[in-house]
PDB file of N, CA and C in Angstrom:
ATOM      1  N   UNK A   1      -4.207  24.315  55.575  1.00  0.00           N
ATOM      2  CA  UNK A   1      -3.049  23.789  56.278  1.00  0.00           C
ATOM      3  C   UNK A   1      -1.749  24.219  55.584  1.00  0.00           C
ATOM      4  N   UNK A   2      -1.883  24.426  54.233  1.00  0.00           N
ATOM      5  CA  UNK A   2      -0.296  24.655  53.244  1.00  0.00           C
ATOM      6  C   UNK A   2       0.031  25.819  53.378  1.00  0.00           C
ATOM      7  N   UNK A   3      -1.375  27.177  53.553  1.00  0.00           N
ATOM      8  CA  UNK A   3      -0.826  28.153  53.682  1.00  0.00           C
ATOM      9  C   UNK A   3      -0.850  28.871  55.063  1.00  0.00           C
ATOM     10  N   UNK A   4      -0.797  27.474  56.192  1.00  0.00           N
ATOM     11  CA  UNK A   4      -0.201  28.045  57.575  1.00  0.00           C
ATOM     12  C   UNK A   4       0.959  27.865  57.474  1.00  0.00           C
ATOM     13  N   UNK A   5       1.456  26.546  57.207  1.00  0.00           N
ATOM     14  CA  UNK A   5       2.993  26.352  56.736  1.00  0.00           C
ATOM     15  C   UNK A   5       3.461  27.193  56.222  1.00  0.00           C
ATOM     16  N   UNK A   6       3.241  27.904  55.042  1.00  0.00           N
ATOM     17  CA  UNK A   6       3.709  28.905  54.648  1.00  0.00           C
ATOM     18  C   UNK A   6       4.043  30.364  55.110  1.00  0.00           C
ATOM     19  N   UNK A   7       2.732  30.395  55.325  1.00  0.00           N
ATOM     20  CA  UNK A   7       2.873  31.722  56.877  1.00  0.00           C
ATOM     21  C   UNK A   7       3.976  31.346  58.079  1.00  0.00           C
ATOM     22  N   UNK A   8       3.797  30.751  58.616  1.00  0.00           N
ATOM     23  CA  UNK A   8       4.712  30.180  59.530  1.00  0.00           C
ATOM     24  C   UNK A   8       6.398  29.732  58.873  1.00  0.00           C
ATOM     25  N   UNK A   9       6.148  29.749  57.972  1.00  0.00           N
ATOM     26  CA  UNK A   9       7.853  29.753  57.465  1.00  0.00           C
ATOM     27  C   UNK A   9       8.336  31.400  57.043  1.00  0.00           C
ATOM     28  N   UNK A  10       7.702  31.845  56.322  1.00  0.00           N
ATOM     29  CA  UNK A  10       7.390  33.592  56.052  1.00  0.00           C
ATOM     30  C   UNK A  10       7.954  33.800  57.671  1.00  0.00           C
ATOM     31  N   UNK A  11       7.104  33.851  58.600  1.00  0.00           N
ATOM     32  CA  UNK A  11       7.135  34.950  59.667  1.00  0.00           C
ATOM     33  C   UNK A  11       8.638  34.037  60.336  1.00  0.00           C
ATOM     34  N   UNK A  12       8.928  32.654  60.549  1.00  0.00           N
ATOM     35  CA  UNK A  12      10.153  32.577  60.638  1.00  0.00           C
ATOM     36  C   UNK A  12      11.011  33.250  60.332  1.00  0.00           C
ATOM     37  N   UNK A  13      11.237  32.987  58.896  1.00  0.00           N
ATOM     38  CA  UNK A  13      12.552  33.954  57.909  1.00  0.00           C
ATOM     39  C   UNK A  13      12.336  35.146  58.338  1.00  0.00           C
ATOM     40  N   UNK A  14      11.321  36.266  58.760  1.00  0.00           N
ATOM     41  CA  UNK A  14      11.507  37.097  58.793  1.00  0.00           C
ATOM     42  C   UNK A  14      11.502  37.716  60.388  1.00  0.00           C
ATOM     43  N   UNK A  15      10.921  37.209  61.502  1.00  0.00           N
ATOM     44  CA  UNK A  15      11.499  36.930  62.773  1.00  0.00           C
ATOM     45  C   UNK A  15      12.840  36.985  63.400  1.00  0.00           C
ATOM     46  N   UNK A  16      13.339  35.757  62.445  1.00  0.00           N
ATOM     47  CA  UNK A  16      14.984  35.561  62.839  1.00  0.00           C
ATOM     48  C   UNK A  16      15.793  35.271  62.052  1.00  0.00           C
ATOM     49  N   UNK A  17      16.636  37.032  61.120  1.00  0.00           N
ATOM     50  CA  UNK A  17      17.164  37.012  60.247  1.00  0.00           C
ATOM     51  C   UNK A  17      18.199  36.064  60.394  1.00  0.00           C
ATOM     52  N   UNK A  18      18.799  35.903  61.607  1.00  0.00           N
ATOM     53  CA  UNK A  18      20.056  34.943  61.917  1.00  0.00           C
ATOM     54  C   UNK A  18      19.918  33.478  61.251  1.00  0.00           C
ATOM     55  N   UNK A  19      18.640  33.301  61.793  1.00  0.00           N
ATOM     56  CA  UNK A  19      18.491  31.898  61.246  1.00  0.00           C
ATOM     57  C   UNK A  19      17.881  31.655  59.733  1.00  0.00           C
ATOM     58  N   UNK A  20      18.013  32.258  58.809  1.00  0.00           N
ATOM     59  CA  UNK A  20      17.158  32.225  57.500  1.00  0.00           C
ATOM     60  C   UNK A  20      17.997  31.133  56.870  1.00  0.00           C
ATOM     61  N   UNK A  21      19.437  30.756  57.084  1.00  0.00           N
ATOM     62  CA  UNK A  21      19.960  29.415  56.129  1.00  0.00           C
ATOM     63  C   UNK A  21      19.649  28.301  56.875  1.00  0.00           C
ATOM     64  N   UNK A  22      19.093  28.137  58.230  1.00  0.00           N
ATOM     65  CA  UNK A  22      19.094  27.087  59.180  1.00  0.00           C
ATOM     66  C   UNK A  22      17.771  26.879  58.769  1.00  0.00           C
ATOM     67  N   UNK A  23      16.631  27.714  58.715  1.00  0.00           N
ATOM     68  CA  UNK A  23      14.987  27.283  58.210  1.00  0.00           C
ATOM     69  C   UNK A  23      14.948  27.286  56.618  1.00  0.00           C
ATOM     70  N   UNK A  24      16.020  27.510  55.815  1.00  0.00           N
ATOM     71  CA  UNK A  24      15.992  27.083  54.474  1.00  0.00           C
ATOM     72  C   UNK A  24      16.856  26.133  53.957  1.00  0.00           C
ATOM     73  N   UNK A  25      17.341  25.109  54.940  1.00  0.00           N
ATOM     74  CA  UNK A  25      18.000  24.382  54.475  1.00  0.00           C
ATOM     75  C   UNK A  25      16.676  22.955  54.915  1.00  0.00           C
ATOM     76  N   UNK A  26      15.559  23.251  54.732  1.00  0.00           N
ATOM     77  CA  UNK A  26      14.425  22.594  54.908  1.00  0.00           C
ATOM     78  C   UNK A  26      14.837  21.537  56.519  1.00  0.00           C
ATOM     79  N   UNK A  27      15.514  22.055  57.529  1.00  0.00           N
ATOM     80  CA  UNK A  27      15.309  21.826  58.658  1.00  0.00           C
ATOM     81  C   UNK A  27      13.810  21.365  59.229  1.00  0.00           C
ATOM     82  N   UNK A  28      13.646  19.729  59.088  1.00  0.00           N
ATOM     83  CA  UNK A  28      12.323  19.014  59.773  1.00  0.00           C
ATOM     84  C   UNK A  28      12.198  19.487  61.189  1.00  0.00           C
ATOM     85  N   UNK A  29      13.363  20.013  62.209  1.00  0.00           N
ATOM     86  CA  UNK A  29      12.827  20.176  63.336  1.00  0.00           C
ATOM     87  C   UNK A  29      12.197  21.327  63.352  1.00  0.00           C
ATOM     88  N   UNK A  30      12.126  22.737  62.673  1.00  0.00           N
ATOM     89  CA  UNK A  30      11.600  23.627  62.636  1.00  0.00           C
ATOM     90  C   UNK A  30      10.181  23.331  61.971  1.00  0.00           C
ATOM     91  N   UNK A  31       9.974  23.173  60.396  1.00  0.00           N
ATOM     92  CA  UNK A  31       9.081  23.004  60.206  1.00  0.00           C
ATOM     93  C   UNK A  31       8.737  21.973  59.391  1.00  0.00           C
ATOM     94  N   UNK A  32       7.858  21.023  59.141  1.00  0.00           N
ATOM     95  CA  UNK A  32       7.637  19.925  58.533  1.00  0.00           C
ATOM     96  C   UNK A  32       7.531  20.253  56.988  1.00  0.00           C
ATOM     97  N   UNK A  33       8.272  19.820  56.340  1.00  0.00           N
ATOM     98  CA  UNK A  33       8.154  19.893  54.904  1.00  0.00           C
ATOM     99  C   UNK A  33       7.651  19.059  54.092  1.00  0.00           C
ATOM    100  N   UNK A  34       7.762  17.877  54.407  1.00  0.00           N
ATOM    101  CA  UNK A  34       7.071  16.722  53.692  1.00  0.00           C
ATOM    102  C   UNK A  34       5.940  16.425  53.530  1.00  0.00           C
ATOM    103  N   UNK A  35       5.003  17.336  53.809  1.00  0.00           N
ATOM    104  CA  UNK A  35       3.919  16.769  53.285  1.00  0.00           C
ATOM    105  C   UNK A  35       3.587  18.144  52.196  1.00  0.00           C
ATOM    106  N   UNK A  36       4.265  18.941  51.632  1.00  0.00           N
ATOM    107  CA  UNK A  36       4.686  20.190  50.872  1.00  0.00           C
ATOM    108  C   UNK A  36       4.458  19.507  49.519  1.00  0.00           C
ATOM    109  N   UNK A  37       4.212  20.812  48.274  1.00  0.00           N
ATOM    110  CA  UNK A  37       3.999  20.254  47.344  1.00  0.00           C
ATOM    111  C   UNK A  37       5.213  20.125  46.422  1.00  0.00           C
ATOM    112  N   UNK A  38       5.459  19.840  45.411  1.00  0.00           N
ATOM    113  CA  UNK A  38       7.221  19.475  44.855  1.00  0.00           C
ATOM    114  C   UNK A  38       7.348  21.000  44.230  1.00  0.00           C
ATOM    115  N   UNK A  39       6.219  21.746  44.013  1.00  0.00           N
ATOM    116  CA  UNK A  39       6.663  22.869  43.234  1.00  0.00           C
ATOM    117  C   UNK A  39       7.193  24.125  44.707  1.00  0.00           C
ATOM    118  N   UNK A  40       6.070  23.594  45.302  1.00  0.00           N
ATOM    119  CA  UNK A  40       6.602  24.831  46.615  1.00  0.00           C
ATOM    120  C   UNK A  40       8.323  24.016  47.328  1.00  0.00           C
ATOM    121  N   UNK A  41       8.611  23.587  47.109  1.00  0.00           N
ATOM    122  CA  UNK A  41       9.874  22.482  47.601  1.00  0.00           C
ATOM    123  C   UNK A  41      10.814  23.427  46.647  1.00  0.00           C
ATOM    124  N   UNK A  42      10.143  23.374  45.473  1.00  0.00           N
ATOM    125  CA  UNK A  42      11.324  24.174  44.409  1.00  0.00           C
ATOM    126  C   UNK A  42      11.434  25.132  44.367  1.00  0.00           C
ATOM    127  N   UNK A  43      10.297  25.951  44.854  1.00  0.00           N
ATOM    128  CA  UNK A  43      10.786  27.397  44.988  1.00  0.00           C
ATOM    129  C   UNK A  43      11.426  27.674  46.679  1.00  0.00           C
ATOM    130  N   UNK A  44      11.206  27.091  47.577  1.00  0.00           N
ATOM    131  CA  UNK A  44      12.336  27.224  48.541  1.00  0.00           C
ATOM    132  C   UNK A  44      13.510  27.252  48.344  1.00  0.00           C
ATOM    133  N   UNK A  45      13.861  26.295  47.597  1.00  0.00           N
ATOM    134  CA  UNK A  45      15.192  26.159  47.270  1.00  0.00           C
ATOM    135  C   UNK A  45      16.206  26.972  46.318  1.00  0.00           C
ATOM    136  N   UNK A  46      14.958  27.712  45.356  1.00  0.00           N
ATOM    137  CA  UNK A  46      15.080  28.616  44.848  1.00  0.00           C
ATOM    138  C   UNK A  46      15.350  30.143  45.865  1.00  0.00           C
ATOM    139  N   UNK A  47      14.838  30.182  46.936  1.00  0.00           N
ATOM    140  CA  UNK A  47      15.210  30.727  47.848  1.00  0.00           C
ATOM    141  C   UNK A  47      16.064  30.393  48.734  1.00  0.00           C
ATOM    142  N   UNK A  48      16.273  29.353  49.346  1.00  0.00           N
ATOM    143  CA  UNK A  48      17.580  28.490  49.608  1.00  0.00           C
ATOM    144  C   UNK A  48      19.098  29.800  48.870  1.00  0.00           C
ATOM    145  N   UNK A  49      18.829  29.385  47.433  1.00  0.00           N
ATOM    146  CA  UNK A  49      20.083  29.660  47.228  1.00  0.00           C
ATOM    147  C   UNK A  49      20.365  31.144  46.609  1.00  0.00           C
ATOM    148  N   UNK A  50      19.304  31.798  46.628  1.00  0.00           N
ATOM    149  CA  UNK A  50      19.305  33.108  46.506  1.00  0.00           C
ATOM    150  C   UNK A  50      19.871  33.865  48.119  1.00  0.00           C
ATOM    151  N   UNK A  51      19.262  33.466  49.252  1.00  0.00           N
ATOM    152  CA  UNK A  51      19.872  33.820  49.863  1.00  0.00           C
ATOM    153  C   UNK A  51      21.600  33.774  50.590  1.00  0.00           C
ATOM    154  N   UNK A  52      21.336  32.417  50.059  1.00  0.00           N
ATOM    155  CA  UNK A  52      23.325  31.726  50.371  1.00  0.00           C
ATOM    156  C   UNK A  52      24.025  32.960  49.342  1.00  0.00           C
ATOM    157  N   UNK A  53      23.779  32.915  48.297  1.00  0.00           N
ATOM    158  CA  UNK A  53      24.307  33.941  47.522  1.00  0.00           C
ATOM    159  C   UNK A  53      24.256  35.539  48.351  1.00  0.00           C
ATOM    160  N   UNK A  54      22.960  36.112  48.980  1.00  0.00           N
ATOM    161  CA  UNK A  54      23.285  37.218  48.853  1.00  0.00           C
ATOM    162  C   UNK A  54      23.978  37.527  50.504  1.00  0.00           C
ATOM    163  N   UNK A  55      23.982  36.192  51.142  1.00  0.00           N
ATOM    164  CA  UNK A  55      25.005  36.165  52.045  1.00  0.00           C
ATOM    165  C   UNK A  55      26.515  36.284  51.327  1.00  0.00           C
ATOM    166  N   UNK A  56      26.951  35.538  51.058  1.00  0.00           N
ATOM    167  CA  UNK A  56      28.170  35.487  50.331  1.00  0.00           C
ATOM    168  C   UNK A  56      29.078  36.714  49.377  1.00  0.00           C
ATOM    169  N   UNK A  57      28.205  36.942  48.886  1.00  0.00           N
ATOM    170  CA  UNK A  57      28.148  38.225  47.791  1.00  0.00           C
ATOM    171  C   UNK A  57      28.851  39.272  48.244  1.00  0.00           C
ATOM    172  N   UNK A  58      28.694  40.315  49.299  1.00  0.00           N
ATOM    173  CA  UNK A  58      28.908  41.005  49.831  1.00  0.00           C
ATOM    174  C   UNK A  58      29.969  40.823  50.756  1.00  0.00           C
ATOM    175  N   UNK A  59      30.049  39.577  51.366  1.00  0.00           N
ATOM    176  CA  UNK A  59      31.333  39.180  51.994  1.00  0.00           C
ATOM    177  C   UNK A  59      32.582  39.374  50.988  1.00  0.00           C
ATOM    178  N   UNK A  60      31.962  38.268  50.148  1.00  0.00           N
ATOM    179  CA  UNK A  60      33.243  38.775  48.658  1.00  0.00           C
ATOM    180  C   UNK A  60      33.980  39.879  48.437  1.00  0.00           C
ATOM    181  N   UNK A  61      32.654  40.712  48.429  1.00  0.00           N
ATOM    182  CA  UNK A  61      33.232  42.393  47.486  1.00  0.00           C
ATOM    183  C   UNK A  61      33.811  42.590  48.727  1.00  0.00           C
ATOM    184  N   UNK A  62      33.623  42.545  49.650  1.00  0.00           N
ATOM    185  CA  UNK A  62      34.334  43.058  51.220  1.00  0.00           C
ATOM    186  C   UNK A  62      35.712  42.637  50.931  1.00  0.00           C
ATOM    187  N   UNK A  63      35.736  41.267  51.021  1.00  0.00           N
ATOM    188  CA  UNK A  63      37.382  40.909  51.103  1.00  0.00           C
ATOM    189  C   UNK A  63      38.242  41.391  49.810  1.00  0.00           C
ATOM    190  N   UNK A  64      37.544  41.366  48.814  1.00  0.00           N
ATOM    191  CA  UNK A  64      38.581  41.473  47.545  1.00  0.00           C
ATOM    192  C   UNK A  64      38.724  43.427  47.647  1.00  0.00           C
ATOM    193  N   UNK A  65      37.577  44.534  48.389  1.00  0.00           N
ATOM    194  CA  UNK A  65      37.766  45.893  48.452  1.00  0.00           C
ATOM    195  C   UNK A  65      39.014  46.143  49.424  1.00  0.00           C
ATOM    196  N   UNK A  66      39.307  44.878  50.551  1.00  0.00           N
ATOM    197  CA  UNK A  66      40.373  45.248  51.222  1.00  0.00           C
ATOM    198  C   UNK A  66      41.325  44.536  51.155  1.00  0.00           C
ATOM    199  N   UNK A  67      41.475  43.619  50.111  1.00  0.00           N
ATOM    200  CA  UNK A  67      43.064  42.587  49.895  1.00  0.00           C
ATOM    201  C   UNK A  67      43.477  43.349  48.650  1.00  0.00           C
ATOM    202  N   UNK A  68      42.727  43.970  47.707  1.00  0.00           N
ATOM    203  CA  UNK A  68      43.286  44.851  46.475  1.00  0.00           C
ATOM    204  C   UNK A  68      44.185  45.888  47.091  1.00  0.00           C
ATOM    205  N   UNK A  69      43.579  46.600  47.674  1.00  0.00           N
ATOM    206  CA  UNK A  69      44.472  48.171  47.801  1.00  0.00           C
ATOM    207  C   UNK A  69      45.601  47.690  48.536  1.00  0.00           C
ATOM    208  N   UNK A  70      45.660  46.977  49.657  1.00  0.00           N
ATOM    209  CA  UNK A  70      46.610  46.359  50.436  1.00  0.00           C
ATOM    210  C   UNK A  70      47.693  46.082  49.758  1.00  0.00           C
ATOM    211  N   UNK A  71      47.597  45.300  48.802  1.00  0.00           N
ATOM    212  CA  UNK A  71      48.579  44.587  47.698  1.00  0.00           C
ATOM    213  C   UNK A  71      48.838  45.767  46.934  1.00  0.00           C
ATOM    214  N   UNK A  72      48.184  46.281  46.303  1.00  0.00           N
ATOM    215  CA  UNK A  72      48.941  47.740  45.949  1.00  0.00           C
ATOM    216  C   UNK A  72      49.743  48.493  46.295  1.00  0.00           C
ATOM    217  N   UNK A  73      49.307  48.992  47.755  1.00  0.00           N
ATOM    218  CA  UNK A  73      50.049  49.835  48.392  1.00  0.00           C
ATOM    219  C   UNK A  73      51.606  48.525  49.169  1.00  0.00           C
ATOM    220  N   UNK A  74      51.444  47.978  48.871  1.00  0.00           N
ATOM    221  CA  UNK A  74      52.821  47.106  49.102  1.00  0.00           C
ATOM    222  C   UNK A  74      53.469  47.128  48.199  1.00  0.00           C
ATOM    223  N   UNK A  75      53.164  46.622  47.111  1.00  0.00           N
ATOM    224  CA  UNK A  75      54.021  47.106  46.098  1.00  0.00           C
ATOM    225  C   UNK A  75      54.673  48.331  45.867  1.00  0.00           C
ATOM    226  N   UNK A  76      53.569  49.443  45.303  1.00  0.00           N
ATOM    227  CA  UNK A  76      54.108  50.274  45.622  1.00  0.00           C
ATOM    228  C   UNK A  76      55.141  50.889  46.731  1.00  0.00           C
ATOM    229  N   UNK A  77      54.825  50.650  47.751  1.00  0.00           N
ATOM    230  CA  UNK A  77      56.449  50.799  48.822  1.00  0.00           C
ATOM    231  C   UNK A  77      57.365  49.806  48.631  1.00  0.00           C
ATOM    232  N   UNK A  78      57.094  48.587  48.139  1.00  0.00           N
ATOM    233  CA  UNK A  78      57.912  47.617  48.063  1.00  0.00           C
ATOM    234  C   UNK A  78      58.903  48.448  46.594  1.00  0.00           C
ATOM    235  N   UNK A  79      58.401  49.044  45.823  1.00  0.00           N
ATOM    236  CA  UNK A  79      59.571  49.655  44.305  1.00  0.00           C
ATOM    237  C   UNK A  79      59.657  51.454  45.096  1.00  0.00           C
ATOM    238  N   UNK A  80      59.246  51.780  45.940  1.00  0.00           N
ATOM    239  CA  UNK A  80      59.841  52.648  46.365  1.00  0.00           C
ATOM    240  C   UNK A  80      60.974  52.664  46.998  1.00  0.00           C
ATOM    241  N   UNK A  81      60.732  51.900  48.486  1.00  0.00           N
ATOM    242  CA  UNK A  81      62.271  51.789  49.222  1.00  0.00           C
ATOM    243  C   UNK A  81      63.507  50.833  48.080  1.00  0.00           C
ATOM    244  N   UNK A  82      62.949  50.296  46.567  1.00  0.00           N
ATOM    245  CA  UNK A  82      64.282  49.945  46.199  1.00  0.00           C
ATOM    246  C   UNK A  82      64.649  51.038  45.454  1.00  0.00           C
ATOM    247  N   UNK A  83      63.575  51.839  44.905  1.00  0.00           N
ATOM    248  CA  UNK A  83      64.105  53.268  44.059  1.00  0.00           C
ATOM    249  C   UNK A  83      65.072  54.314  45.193  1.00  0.00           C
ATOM    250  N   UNK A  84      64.433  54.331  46.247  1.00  0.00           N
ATOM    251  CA  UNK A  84      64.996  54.689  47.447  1.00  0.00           C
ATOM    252  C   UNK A  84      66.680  54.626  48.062  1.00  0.00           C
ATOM    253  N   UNK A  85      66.746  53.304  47.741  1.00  0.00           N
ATOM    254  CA  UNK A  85      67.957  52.934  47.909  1.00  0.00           C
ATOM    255  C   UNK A  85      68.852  52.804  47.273  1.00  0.00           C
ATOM    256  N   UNK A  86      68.182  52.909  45.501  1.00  0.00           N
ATOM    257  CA  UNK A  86      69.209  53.263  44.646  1.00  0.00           C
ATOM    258  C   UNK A  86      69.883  54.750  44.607  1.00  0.00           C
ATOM    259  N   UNK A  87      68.927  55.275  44.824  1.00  0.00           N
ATOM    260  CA  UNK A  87      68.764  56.573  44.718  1.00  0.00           C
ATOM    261  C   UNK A  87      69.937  57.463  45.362  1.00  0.00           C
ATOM    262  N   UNK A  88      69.942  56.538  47.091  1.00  0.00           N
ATOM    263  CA  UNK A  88      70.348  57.442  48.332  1.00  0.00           C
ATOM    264  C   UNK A  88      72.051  56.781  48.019  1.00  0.00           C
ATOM    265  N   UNK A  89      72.526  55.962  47.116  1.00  0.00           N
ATOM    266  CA  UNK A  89      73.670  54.989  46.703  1.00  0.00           C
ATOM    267  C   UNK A  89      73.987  55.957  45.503  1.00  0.00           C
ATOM    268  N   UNK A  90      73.163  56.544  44.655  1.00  0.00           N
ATOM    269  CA  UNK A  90      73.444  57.172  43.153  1.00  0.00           C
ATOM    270  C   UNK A  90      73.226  56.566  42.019  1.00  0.00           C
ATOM    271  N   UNK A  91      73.020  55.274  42.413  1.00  0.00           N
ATOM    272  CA  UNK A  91      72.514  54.180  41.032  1.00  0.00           C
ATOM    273  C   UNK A  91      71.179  54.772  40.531  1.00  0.00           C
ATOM    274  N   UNK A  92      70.285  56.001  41.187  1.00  0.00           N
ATOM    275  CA  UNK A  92      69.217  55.502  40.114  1.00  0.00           C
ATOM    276  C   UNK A  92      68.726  55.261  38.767  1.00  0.00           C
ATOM    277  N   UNK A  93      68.854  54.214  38.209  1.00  0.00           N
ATOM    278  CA  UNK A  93      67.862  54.169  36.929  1.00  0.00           C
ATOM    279  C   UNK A  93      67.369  55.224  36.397  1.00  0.00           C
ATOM    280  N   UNK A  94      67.686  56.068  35.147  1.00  0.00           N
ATOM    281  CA  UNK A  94      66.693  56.529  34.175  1.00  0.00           C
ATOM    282  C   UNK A  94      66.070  56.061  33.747  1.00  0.00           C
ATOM    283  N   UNK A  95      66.308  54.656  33.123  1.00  0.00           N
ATOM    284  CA  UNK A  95      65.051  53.517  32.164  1.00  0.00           C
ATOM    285  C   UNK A  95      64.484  53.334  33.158  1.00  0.00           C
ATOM    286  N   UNK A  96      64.337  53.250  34.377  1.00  0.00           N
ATOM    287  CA  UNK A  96      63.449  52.489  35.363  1.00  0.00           C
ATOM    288  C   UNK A  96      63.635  51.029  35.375  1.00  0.00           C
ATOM    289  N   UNK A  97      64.850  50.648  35.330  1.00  0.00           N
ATOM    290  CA  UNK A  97      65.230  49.300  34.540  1.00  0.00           C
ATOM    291  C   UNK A  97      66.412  48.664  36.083  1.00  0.00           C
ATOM    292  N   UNK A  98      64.721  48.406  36.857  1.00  0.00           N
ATOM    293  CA  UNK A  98      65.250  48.110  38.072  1.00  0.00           C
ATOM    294  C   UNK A  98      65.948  46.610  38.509  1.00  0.00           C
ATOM    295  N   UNK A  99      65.975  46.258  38.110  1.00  0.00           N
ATOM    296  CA  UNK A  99      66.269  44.241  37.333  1.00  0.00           C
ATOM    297  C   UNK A  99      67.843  44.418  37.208  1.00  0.00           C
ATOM    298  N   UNK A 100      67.948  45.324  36.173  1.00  0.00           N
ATOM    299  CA  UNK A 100      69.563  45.353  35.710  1.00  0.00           C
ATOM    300  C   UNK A 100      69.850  45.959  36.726  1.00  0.00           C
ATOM    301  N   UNK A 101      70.147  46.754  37.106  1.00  0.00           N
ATOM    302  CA  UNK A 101      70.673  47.762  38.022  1.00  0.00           C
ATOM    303  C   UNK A 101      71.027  46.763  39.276  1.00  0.00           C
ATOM    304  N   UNK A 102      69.937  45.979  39.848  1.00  0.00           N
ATOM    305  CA  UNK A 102      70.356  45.260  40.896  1.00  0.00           C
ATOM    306  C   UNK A 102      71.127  44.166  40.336  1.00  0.00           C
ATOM    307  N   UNK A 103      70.811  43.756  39.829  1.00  0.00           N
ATOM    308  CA  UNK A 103      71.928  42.720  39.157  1.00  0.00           C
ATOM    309  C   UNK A 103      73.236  43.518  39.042  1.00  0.00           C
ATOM    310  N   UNK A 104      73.238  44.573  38.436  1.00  0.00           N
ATOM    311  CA  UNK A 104      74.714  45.274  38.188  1.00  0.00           C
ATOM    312  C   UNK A 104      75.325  45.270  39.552  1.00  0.00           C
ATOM    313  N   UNK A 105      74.688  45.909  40.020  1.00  0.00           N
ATOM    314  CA  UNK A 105      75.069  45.761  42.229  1.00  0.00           C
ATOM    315  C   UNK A 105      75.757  45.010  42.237  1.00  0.00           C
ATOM    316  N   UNK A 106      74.793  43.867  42.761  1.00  0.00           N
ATOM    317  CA  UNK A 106      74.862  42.138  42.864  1.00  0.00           C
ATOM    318  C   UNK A 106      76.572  41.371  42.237  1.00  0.00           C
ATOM    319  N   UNK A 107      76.672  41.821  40.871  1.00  0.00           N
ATOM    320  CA  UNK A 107      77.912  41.562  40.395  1.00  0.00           C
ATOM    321  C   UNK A 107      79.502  42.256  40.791  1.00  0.00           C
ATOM    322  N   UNK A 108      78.732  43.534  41.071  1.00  0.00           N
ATOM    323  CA  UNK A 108      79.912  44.677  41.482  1.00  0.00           C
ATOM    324  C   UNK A 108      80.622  44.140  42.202  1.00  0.00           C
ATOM    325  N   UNK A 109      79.637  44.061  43.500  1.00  0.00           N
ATOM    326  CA  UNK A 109      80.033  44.014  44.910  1.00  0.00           C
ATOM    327  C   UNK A 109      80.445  42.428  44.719  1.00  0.00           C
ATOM    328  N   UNK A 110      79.820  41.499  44.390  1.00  0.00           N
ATOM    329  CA  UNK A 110      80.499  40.192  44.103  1.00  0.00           C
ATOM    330  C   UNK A 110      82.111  40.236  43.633  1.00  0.00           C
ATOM    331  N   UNK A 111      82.678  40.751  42.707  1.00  0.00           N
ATOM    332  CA  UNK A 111      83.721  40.892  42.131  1.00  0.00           C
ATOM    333  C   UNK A 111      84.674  41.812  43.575  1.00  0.00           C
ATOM    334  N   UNK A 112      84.460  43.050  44.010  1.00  0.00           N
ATOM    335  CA  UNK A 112      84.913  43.583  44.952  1.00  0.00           C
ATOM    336  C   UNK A 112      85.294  42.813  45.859  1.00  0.00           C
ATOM    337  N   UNK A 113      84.713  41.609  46.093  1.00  0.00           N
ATOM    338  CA  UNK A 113      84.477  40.616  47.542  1.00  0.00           C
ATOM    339  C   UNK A 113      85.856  39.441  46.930  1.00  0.00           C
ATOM    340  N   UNK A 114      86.198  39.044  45.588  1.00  0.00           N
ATOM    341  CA  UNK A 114      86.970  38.207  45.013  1.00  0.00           C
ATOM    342  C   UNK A 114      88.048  38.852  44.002  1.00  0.00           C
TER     343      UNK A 114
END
């Protein structure tokens, strides 16, 4: 009887990949678990969370492979169009000492205005 249950949870999980966290979250309407032994209980769960993980996992590296470069390449244009604009004005920076420079602006044109 334990190792029809078993079979029958096997050919589940592997039937209907969709559902592998819905039949390992020991769902009674699928298959009866309770009368299971505590060690086979523990290695489900041991599978339980191996798979939550290798769901997850890959989602991860997904989002962080396309929120990294994104943020990069913003930046980067974000200190271009201001090198840009120093540039196309004549202010540019030799130190790369983009902080002062706008501040120097900032004050110029302040004083010009008063």
């Amino acid at each position: 009887m334990l190792s029809f249950r078993l079979f029958s949870l096997v050919y589940l999980i592997l039937s209907s990949p969709n559902n592998w966290t819905q039949v390992l979250f020991l769902n009674s309407d699928i298959v009866d678990f309770s009368s299971l032994p505590q060690n086979v209980k523990d290695y489900l769960s041991i599978i339980q969370k191996a798979i939550i993980l290798m769901e997850l996992i890959p989602l991860t590296i997904g989002m962080v492979l396309l929120v990294i470069p994104y943020l990069l390449v913003s930046l980067k244009l974000f200190i271009g169009a201001i090198r840009g604009c120093l540039k196309r004005n004549g202010d540019y920076p030799k130190s790369h000492d983009l902080t002062r420079v706008l501040i120097e602006k900032h004050n110029a044109a302040y004083h010009r205005r008063n």
